[in-house]
N, C-alpha and C. Protein backbone atom coordinates (compact mmCIF):
# COMPACT_ATOMS: atom_id res chain seq x y z
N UNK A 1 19.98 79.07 26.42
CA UNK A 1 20.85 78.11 27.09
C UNK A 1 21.15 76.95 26.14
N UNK A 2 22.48 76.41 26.27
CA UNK A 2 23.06 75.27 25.52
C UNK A 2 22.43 74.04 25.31
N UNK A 3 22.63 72.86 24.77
CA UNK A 3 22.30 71.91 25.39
C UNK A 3 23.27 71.61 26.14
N UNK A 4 24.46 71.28 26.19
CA UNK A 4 25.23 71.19 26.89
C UNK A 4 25.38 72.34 28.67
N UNK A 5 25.15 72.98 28.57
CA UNK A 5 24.66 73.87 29.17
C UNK A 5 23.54 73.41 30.39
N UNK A 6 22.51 73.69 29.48
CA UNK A 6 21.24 72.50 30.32
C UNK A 6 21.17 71.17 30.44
N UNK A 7 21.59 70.30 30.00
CA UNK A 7 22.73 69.14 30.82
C UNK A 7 23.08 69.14 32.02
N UNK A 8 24.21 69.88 32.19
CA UNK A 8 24.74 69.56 33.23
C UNK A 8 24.11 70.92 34.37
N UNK A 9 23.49 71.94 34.15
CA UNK A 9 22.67 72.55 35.12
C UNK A 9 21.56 71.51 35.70
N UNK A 10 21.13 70.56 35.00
CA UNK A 10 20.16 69.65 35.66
C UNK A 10 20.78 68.61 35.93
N UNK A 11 22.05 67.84 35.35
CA UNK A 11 22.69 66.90 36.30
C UNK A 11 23.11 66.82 37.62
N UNK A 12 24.19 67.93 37.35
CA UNK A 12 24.72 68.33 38.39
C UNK A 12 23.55 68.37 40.21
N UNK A 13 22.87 69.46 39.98
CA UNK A 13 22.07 69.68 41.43
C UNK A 13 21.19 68.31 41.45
N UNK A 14 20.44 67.45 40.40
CA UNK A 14 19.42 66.24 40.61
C UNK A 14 20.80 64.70 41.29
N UNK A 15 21.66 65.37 41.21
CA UNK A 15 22.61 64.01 41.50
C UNK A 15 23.07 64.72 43.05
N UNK A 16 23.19 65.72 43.26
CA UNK A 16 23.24 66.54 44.54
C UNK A 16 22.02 66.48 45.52
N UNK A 17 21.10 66.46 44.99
CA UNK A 17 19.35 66.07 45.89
C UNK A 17 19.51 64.62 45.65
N UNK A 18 19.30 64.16 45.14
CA UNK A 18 19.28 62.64 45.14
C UNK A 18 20.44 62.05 46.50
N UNK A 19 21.56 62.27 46.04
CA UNK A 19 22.92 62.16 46.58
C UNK A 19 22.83 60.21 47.57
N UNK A 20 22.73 59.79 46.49
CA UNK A 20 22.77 58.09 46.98
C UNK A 20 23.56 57.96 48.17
N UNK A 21 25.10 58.84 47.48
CA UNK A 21 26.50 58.11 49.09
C UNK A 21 25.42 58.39 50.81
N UNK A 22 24.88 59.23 50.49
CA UNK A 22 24.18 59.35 51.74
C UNK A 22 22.75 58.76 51.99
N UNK A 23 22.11 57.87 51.38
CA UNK A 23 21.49 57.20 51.53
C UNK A 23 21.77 55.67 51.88
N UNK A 24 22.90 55.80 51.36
CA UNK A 24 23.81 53.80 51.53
C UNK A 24 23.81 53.96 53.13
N UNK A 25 24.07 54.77 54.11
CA UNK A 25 24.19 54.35 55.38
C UNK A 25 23.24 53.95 56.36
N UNK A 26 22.13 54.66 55.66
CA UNK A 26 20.54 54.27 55.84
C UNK A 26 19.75 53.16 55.45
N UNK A 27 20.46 52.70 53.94
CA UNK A 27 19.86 51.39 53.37
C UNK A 27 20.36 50.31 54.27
N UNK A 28 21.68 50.37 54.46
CA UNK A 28 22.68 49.61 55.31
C UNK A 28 22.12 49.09 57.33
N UNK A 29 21.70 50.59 57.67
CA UNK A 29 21.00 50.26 58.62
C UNK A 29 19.99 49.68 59.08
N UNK A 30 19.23 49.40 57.65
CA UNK A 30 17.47 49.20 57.69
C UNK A 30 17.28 47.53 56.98
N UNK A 31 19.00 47.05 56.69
CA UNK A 31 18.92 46.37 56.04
C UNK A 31 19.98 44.97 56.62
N UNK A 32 19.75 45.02 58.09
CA UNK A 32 21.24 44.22 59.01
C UNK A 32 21.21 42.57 58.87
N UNK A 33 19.87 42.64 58.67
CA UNK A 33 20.07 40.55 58.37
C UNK A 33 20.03 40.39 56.95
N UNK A 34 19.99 40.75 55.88
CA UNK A 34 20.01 40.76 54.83
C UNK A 34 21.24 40.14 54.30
N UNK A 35 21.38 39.39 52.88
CA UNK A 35 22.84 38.81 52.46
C UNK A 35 23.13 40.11 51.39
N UNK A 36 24.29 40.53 51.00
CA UNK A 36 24.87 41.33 50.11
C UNK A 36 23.88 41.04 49.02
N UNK A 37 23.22 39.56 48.16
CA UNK A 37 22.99 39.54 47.12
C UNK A 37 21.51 40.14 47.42
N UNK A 38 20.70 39.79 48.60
CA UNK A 38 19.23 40.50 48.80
C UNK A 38 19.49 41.94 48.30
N UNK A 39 20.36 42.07 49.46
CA UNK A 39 20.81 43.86 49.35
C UNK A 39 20.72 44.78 47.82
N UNK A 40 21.52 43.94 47.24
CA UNK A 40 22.04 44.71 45.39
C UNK A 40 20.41 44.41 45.09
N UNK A 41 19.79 43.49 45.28
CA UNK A 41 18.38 42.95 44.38
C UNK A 41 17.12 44.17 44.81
N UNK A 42 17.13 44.39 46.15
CA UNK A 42 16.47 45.53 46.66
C UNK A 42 16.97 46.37 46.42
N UNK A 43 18.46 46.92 46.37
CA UNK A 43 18.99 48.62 45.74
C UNK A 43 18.44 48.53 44.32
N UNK A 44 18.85 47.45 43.58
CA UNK A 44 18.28 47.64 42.40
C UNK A 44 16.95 48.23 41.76
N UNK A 45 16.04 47.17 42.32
CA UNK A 45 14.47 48.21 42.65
C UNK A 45 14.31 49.52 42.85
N UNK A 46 14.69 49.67 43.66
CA UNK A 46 14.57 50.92 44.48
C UNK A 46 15.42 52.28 43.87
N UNK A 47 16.39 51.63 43.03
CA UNK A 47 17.13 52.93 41.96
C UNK A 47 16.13 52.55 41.25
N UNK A 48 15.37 51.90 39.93
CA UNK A 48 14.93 51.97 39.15
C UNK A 48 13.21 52.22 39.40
N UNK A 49 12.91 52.37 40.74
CA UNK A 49 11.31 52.75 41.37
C UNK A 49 11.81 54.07 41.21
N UNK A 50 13.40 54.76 41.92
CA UNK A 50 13.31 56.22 41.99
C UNK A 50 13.29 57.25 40.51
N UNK A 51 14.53 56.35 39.61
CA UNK A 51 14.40 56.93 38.32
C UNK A 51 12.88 56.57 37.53
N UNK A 52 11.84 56.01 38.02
CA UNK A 52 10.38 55.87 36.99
C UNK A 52 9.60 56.73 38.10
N UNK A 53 9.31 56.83 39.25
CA UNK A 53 8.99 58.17 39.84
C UNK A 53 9.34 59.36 39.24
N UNK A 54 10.34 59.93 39.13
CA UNK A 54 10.65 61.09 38.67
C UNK A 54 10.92 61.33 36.72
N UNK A 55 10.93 59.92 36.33
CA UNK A 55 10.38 60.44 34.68
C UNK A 55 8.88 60.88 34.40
N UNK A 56 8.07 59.69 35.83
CA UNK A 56 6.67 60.23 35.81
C UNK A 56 6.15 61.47 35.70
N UNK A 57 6.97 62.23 36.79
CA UNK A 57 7.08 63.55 37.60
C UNK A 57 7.44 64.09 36.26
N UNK A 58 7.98 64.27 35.45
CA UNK A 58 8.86 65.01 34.95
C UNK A 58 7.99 65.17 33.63
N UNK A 59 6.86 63.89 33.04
CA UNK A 59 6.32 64.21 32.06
C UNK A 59 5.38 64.63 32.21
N UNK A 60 4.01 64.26 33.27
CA UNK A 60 2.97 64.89 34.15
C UNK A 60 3.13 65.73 34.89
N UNK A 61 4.00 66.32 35.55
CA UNK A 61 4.49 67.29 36.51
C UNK A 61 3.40 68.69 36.04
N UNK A 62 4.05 69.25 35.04
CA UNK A 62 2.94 70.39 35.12
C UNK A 62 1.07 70.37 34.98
N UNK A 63 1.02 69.10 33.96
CA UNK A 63 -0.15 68.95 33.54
C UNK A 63 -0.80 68.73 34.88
N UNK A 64 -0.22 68.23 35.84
CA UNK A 64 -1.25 68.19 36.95
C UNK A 64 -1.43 69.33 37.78
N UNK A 65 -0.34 70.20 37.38
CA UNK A 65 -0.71 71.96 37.88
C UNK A 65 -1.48 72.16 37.73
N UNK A 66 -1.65 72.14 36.18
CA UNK A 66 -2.41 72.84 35.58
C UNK A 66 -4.41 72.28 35.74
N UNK A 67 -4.27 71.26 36.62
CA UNK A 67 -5.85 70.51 37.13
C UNK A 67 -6.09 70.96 37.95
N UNK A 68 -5.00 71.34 38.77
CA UNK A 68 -5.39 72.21 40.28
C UNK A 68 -5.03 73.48 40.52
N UNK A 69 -4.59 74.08 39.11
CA UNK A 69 -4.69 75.78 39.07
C UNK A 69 -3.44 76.10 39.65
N UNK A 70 -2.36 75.51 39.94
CA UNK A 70 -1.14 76.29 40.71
C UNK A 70 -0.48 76.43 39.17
N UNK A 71 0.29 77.99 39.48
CA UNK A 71 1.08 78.43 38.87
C UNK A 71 2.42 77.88 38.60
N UNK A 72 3.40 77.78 37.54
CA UNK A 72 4.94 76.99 37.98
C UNK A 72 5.51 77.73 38.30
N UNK A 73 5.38 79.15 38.65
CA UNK A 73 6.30 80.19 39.01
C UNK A 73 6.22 80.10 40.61
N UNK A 74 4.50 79.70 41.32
CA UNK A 74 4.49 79.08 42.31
C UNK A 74 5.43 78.24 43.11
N UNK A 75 5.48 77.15 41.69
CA UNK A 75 5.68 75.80 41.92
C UNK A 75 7.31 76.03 42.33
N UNK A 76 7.72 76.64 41.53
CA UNK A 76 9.33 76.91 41.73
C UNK A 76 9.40 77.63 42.50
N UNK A 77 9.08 78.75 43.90
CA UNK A 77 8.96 79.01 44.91
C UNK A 77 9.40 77.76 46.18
N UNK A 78 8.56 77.19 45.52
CA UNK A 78 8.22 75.86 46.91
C UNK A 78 8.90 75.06 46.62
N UNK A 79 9.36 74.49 45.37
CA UNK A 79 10.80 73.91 45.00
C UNK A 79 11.66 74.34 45.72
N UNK A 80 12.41 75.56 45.45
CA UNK A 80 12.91 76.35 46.21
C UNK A 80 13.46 76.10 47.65
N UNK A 81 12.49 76.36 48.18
CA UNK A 81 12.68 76.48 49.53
C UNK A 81 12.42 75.28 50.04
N UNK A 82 11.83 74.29 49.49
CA UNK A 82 12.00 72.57 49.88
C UNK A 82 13.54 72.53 49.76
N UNK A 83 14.29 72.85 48.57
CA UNK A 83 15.72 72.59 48.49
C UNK A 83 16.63 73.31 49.53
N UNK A 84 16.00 74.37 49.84
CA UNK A 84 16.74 75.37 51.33
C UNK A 84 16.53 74.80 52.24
N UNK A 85 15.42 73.84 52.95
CA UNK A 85 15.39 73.09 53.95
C UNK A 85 16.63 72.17 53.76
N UNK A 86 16.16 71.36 53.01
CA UNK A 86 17.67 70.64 52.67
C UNK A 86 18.56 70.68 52.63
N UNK A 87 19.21 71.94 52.16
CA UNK A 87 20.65 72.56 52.62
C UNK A 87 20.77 72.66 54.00
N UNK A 88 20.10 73.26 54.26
CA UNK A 88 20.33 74.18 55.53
C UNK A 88 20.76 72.32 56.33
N UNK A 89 20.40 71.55 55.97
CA UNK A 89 20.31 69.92 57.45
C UNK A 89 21.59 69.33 56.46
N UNK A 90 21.85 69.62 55.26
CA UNK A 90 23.00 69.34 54.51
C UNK A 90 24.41 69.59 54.76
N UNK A 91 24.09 70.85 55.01
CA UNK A 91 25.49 71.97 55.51
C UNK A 91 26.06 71.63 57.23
N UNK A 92 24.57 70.94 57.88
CA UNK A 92 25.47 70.56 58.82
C UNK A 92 25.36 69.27 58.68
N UNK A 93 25.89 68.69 58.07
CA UNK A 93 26.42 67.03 57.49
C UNK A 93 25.25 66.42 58.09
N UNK A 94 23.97 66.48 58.23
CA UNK A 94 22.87 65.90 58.50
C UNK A 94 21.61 65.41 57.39
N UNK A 95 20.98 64.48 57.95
CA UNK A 95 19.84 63.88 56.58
C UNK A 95 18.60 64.70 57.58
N UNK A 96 17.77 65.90 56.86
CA UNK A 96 17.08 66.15 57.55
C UNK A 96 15.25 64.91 57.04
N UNK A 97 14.01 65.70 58.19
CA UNK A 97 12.90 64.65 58.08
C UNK A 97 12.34 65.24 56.44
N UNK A 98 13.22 65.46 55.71
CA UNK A 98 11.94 66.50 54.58
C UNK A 98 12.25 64.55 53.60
N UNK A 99 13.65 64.38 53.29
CA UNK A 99 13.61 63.02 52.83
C UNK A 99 12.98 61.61 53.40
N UNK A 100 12.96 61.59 54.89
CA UNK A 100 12.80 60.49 55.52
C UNK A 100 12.58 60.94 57.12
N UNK A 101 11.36 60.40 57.85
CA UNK A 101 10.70 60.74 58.94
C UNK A 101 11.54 59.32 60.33
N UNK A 102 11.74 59.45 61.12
CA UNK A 102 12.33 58.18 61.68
C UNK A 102 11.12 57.30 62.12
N UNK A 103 9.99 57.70 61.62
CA UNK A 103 8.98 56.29 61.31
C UNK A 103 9.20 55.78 60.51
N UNK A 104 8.94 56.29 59.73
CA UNK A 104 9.23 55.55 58.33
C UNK A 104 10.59 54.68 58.01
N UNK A 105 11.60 55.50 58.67
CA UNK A 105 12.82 54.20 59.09
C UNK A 105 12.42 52.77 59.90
N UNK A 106 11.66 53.17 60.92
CA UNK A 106 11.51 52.23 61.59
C UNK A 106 10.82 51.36 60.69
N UNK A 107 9.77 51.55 60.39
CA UNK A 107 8.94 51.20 59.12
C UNK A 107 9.30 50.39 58.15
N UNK A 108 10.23 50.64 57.71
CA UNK A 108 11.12 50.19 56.38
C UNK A 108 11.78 48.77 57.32
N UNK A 109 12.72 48.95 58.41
CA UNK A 109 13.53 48.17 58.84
C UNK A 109 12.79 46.50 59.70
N UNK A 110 11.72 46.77 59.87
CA UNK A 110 10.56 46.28 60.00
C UNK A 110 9.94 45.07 58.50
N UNK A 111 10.54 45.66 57.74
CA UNK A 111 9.87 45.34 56.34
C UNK A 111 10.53 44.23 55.48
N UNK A 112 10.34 43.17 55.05
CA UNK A 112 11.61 42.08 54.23
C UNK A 112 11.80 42.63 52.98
N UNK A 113 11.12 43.58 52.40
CA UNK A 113 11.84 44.29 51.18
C UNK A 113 11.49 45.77 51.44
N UNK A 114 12.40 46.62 51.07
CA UNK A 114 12.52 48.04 51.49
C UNK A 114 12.61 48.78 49.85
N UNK A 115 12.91 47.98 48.99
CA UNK A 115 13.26 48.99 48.12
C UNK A 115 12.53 49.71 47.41
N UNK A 116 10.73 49.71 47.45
CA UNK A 116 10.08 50.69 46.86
C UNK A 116 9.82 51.87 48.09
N UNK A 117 9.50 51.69 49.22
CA UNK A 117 9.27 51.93 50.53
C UNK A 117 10.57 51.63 51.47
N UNK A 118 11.41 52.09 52.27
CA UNK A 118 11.44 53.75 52.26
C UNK A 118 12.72 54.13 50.93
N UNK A 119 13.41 52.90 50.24
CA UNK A 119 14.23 53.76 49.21
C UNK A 119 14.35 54.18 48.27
N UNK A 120 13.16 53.41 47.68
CA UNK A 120 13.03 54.45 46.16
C UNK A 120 12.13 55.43 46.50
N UNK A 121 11.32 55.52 47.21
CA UNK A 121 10.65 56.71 47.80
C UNK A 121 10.25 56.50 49.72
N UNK A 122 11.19 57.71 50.20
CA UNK A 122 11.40 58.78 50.05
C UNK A 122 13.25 58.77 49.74
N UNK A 123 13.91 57.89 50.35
CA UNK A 123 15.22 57.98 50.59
C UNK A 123 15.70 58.74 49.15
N UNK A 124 15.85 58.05 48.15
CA UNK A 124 15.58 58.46 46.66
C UNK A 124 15.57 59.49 46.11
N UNK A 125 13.78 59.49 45.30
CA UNK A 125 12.75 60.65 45.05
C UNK A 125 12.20 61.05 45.93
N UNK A 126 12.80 61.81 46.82
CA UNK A 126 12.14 62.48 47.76
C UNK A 126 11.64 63.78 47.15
N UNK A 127 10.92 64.98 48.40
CA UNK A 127 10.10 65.63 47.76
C UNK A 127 11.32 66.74 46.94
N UNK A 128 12.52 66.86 47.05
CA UNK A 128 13.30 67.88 46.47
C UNK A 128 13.36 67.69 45.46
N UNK A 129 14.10 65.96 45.41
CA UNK A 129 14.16 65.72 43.45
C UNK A 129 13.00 65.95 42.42
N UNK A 130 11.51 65.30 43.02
CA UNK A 130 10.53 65.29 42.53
C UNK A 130 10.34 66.84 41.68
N UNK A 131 10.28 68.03 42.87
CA UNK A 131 9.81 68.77 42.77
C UNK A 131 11.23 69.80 41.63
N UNK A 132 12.39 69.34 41.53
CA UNK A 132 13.20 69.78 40.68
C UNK A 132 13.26 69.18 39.35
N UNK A 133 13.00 68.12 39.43
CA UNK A 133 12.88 67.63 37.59
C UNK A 133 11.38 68.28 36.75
N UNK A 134 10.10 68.90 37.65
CA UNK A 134 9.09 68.87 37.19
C UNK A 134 9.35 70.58 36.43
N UNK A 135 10.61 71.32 37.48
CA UNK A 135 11.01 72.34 37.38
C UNK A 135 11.91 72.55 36.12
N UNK A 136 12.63 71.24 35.90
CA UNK A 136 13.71 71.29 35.31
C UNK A 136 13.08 71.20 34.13
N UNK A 137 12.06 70.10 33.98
CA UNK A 137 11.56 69.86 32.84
C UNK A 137 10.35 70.98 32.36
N UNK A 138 10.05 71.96 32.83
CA UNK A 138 9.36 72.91 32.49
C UNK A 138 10.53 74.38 31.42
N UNK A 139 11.70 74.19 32.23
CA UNK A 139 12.75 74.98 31.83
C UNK A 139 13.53 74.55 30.00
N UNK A 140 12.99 73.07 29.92
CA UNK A 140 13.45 72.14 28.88
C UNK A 140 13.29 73.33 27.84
N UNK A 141 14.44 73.69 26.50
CA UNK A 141 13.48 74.46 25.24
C UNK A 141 14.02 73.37 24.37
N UNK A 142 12.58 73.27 23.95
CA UNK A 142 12.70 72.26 22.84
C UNK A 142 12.96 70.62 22.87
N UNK A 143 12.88 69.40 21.85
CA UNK A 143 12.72 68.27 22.04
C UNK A 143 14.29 67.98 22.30
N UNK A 144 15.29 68.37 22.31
CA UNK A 144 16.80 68.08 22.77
C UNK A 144 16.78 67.85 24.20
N UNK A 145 16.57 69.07 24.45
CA UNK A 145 16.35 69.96 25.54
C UNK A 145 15.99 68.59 26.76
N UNK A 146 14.84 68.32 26.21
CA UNK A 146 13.42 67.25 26.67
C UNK A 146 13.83 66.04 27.09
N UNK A 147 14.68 65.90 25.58
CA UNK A 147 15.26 64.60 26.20
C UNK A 147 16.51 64.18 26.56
N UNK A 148 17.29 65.20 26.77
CA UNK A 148 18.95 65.31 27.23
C UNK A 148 18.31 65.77 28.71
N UNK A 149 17.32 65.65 29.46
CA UNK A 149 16.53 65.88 31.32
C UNK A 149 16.45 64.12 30.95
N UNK A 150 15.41 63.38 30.58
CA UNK A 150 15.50 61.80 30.49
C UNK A 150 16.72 61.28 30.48
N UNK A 151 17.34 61.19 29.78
CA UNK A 151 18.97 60.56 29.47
C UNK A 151 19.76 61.41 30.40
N UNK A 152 19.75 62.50 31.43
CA UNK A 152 20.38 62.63 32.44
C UNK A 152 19.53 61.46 33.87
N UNK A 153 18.04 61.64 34.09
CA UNK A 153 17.29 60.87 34.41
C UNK A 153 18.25 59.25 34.96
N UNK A 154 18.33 58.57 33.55
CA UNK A 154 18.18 57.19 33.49
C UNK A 154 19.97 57.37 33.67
N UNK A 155 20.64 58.23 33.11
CA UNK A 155 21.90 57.87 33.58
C UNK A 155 22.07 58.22 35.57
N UNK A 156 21.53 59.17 36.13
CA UNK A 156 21.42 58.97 37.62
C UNK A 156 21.15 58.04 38.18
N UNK A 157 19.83 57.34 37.71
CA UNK A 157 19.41 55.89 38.02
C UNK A 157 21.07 54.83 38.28
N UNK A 158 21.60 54.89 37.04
CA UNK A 158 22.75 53.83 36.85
C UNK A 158 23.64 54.03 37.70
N UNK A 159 23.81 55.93 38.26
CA UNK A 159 24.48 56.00 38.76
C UNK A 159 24.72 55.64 40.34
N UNK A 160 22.88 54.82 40.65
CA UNK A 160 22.79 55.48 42.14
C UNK A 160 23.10 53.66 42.31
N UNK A 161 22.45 52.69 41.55
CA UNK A 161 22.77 51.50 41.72
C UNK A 161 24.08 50.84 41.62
N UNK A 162 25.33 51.54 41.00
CA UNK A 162 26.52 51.86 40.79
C UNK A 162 27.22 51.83 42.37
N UNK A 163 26.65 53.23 43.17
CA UNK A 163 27.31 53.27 44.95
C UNK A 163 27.12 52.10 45.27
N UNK A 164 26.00 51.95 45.30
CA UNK A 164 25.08 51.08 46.57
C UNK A 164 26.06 49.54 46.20
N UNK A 165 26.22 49.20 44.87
CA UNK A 165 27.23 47.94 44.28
C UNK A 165 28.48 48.10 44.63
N UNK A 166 28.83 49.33 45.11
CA UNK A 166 30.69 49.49 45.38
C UNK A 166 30.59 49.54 46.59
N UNK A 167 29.43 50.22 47.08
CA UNK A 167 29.83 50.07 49.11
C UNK A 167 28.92 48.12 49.14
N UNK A 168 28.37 47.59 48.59
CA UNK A 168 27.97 46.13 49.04
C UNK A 168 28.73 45.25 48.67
N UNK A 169 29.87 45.52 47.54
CA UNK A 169 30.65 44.77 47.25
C UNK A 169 31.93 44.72 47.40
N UNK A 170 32.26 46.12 47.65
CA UNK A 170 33.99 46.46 48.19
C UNK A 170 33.99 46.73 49.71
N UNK A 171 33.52 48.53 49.74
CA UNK A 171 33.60 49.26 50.83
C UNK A 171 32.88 48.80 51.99
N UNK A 172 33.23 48.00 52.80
CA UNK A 172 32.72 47.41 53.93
C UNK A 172 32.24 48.76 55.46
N UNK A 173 32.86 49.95 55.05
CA UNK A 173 32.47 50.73 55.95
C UNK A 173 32.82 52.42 55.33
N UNK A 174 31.92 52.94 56.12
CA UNK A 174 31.51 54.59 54.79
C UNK A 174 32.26 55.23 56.07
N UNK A 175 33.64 55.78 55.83
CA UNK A 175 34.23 57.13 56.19
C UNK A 175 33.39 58.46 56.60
N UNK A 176 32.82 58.30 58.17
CA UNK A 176 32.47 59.31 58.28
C UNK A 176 32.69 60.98 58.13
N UNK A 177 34.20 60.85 57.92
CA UNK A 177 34.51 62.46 57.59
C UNK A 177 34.35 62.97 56.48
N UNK A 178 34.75 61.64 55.43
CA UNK A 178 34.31 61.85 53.83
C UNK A 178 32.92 62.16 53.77
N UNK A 179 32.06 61.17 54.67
CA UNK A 179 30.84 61.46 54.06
C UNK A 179 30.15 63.09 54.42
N UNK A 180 30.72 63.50 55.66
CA UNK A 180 30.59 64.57 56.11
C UNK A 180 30.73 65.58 54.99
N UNK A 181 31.85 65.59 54.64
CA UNK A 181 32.53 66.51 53.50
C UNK A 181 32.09 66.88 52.61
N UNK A 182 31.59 65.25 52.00
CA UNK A 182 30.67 65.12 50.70
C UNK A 182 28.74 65.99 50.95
N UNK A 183 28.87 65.48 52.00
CA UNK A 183 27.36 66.01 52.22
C UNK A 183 26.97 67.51 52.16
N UNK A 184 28.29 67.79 53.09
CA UNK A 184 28.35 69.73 52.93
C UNK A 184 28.42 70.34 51.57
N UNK A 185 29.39 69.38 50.99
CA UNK A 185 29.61 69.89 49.24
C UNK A 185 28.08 69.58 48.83
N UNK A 186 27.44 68.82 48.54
CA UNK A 186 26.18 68.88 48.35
C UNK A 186 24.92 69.84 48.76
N UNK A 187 25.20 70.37 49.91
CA UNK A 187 24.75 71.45 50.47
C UNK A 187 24.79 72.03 49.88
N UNK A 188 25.68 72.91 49.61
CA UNK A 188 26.31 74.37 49.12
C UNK A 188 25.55 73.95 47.33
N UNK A 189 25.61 73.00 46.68
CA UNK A 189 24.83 73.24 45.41
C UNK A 189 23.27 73.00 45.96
N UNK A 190 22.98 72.65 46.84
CA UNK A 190 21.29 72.31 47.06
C UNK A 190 20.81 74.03 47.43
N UNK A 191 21.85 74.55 48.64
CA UNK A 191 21.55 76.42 48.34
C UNK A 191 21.60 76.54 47.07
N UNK A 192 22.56 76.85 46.32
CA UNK A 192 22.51 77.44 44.92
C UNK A 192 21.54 76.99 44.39
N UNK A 193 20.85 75.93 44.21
CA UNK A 193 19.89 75.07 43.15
C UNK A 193 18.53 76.37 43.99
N UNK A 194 18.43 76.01 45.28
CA UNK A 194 16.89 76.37 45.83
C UNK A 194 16.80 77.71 45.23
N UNK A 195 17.86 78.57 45.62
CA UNK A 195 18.21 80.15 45.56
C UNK A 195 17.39 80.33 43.86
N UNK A 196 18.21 79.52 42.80
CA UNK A 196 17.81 79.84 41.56
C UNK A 196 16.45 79.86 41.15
N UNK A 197 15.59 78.83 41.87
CA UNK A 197 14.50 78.15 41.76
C UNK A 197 13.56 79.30 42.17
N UNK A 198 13.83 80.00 43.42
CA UNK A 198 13.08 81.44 43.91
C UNK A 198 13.16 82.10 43.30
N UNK A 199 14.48 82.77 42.86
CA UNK A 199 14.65 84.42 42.05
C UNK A 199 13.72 83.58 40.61
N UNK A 200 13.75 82.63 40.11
CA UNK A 200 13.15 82.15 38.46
C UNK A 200 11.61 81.63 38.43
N UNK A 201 11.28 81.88 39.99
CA UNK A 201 9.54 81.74 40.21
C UNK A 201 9.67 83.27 40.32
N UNK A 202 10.14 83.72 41.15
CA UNK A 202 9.54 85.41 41.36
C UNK A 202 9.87 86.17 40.09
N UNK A 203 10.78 85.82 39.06
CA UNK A 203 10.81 86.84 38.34
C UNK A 203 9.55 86.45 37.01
N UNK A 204 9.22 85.09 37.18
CA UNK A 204 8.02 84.73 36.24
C UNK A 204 6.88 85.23 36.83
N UNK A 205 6.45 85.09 38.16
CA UNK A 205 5.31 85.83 38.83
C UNK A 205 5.10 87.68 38.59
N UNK A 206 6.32 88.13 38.00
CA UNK A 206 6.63 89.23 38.00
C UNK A 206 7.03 90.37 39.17
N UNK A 207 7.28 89.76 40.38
CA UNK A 207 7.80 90.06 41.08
C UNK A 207 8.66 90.84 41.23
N UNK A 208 9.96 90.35 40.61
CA UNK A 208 11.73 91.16 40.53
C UNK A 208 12.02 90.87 38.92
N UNK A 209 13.01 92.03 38.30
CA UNK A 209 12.77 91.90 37.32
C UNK A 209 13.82 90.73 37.33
C-alpha cells in the first residue's frame, strides 16, 4: 500500500468515527448558559484531549496487548464490530450509547467545564476511534507510514476545533436534514471501515484466506 494510499484509508473512516458535525449538537445542548467564548475555550480542550488520547492509543495500543495476551487479529474483530454497532445507529441518523450513555450527558451538563469529560472523551475518542487508530497504526509499514497516521491524527484534531468555531461563530442553528444526510453518509463508511477490520482480523487469525 501507498503512502498516499494509507493516508487517506485512515483519514477518511477516523474523520467518519470521530465525525465532530455530530457531536456540535450535543456540545451545544450540554452547554446552554455558557458565552460563545467559554464554549470555543472548552471545544478547544476537548479537540486537543481527543487528538492526545488517541496518539496515546496509537503508540501504546498494541504494547498493551501484548501485557494482556490479546491477539491484534482479535483486536480487529472487536474493532470491527464496535464500528458495526455504530453504523448500524448511524444509518438511522442516530448517536447510538457505544459513544455517549444519557448519564453521562446528564453528567457533563451538570458540569462548568465539559471538555475533557463528556467531549474529548467519549463524544470525541470514543471507543470506535480509539480502537481504529491502534488498528490503523498496527497496519502502518514503515516510519512514513507511522507518521503520515500522526499528521493525519493532529490534522483531525484542527479539523474538529475548526466545526465547533464555524457552528459558535457563524451557524447559529445545525440543519436537521443535512445533519441527517451527513450522518448516514458516515454510516455507510463506518460499515465499510468495521467490515474491513473483520475480514483483516480473520484472515490474520487464519480463518479465511
Amino acid at each position: 500500500m501507498s503512502l498516499v494510499q494509507y493516508t487517506l484509508l485512515t483519514a477518511v473512516p477516523l474523520m467518519a468515527i470521530i465525525n465532530p458535525l455530530a457531536a456540535v449538537p450535543v456540545f451545544l445542548a450540554i452547554t446552554p448558559n455558557d458565552s460563545v467564548e467559554a464554549r470555543l475555550s472548552m471545544a478547544l480542550r476537548g479537540c486537543l484531549v481527543c487528538g492526545g488520547i488517541l496518539v496515546v492509543f496509537a503508540a501504546l495500543g498494541t504494547h498493551i496487548f501484548k501485557v494482556f495476551g490479546i491477539s491484534l487479529s482479535s483486536f480487529r474483530i472487536a474493532g470491527g464490530l464496535i464500528l458495526l454497532l455504530m453504523a448500524l445507529d448511524s444509518l438511522q441518523a442516530e448517536r447510538g450509547r457505544i459513544n455517549e450513555t444519557e448519564e453521562e450527558l446528564r453528567e457533563g451538563a451538570a458540569k462548568d467545564d465539559v471538555s475533557v469529560t463528556p467531549l474529548g472523551v467519549p463524544l470525541l475518542a470514543g471507543p470506535g476511534a480509539i480502537s481504529s487508530v491502534i488498528v490503523f497504526e498496527s497496519q502502518a509499514q514503515g516510519l512514513a507510514q507511522t507518521a503520515a497516521l500522526y499528521l493525519v491524527l493532529a490534522a483531525i484534531t484542527a479539523v474538529c476545533y475548526l466545526t465547533f468555531w464555524v457552528f459558535l461563530k457563524g451557524v447559529r442553528r445545525v440543519n436537521p436534514i443535512a445533519m441527517n444526510i451527513v450522518t448516514r453518509l458516515m454510516g455507510l463508511l463506518l460499515a465499510a471501515t468495521g467490515v474491513e477490520f473483520i475480514l483483516s482480523g480473520l484472515k490474520a487469525a487464519g480463518v479465511v484466506n
